[in-house]
Protein backbone atom coordinates (compact mmCIF):
# COMPACT_ATOMS: atom_id res chain seq x y z
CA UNK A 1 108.33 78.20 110.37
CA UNK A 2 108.42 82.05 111.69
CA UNK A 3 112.03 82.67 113.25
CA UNK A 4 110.48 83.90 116.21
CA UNK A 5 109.23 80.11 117.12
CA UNK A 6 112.45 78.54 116.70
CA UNK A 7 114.14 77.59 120.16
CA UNK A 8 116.83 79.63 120.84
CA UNK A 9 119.45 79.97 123.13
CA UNK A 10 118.79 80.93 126.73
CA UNK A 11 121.18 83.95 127.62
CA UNK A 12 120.32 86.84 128.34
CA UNK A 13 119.77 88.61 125.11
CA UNK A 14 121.07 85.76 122.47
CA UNK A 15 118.48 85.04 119.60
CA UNK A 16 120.70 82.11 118.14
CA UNK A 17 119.43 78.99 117.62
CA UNK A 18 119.64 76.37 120.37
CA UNK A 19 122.26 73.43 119.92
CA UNK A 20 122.66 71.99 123.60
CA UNK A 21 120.50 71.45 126.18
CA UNK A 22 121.45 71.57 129.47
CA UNK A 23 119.37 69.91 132.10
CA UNK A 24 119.19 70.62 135.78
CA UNK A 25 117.50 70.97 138.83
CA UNK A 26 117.41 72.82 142.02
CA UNK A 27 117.49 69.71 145.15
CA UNK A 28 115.79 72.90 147.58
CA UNK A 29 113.09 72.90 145.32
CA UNK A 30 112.67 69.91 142.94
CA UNK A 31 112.60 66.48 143.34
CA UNK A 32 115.76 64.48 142.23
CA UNK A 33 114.46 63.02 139.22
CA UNK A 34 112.69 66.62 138.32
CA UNK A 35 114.46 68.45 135.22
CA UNK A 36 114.69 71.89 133.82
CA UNK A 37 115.81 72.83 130.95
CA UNK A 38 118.40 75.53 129.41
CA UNK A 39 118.72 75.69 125.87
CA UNK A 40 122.42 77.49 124.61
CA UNK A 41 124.08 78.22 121.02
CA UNK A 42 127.79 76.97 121.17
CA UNK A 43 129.10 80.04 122.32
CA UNK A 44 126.77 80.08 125.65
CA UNK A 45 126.98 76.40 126.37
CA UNK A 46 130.00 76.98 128.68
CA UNK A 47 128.99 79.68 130.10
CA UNK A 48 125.60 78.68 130.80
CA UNK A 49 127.09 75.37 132.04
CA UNK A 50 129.19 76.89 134.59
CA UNK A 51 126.77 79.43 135.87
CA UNK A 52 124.79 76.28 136.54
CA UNK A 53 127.39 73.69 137.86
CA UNK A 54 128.79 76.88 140.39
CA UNK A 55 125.36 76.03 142.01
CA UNK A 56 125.06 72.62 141.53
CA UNK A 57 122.15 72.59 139.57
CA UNK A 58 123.72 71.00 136.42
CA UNK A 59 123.22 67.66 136.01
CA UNK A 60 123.51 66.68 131.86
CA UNK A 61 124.32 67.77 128.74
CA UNK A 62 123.69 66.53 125.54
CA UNK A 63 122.60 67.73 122.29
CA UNK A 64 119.57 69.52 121.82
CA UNK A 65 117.96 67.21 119.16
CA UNK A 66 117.79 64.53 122.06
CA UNK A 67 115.64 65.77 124.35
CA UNK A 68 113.42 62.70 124.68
């Protein structure tokens, strides 16, 4: 598979691959049960997290194979 097609993390600028997902939503502007979702390498997963839960957006974690 071309690298370029691989999910990768969501920062700003990272290119490595994607190990968490992080699902959210915004309640001004989706519905409750709505999701989003930011992909993040381990070293973005906090930060990405907390940029997110600041807002209250964040709503789960888990690992990005198990997105269903």
């Amino acid at each position: 598979m071309d690298a370029e097609l691989l999910p990768q993390c969501s920062a700003k600028g990272c290119r490595a691959s994607a190990v968490w997902a992080l699902h959210w939503n915004n309640p001004k502007l989706h519905t409750p049960e709505y999701r989003k979702i930011w992909l993040a390498c381990d070293d973005h997963r906090e930060s990405l997290g907390t940029f997110l839960e600041l807002r209250g957006f964040l709503r789960e974690v888990t690992a990005f194979g198990a997105i269903s």
